[in-house]
Protein backbone atom coordinates (compact mmCIF):
# COMPACT_ATOMS: atom_id res chain seq x y z
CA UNK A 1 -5.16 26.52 -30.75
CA UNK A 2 -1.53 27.52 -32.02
CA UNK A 3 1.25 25.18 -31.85
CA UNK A 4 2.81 27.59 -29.18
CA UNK A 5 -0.60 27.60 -27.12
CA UNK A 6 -0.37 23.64 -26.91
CA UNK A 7 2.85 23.66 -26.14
CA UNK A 8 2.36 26.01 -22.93
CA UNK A 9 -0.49 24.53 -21.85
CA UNK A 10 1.44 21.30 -21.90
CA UNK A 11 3.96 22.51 -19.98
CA UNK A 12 2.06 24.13 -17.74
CA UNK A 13 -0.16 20.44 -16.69
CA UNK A 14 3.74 19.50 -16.85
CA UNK A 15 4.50 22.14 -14.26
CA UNK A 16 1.12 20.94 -12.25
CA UNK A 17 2.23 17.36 -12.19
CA UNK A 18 5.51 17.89 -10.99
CA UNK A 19 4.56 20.02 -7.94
CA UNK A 20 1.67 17.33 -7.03
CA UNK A 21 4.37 14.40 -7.39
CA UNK A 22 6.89 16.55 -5.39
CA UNK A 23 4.56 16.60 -2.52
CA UNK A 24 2.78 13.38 -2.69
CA UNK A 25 1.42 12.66 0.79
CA UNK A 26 -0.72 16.40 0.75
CA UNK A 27 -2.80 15.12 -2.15
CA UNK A 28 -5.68 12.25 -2.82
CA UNK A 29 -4.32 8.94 -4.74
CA UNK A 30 -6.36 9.88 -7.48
CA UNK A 31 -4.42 13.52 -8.28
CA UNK A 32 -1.32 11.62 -7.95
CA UNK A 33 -2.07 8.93 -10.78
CA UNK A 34 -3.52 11.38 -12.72
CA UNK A 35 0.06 13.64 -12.35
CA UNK A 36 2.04 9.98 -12.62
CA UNK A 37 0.04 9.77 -16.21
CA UNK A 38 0.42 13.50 -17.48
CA UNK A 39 4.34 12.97 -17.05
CA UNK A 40 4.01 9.66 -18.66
CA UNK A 41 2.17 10.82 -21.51
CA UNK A 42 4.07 14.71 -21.26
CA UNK A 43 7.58 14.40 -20.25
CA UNK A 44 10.42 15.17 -22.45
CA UNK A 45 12.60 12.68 -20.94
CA UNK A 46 12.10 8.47 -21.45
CA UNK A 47 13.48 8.42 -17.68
CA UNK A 48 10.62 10.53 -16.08
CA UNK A 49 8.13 8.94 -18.30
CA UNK A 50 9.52 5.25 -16.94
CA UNK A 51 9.63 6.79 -13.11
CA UNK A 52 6.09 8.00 -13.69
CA UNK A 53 4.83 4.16 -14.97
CA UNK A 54 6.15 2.75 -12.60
CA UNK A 55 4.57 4.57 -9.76
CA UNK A 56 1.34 3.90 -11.97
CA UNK A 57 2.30 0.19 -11.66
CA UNK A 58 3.07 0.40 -7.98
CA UNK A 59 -0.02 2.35 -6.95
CA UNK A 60 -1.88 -0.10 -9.30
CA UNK A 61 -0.64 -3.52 -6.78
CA UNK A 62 -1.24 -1.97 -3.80
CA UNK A 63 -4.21 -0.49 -4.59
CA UNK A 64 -7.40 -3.09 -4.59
CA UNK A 65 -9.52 -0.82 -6.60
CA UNK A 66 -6.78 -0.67 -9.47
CA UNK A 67 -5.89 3.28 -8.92
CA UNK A 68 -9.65 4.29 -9.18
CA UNK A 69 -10.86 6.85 -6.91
């Protein structure tokens, strides 16, 4: 895989993330921490990767199983 093929398929789980985080409440806890940790890991910007851990962290407390689906 090319440099330029990594790069679009990163942005395109990127582009994937976004839309699931967007509309939170139409998708299973489990999509939405794995979306939270693409941007984490993904995201250009240190503020979007800090938004995205800290939803990890929230879903994590309130969350008896830890996030786990």
């Amino acid at each position: 895989m090319s440099d330029g093929d990594l790069r679009d398929w990163q942005d395109e789980r990127l582009a994937e993330a976004h839309g699931n985080l967007a509309d939170v409440p139409h998708h299973p806890d489990a999509r939405v921490v794995l979306a939270a940790r693409v941007i984490a890991g993904l995201a250009g910007d240190p503020n979007e990767r800090a938004e995205a851990l800290g939803l990890l962290e929230t879903m994590d407390r309130s969350d008896p199983n830890g996030g786990a689906a």
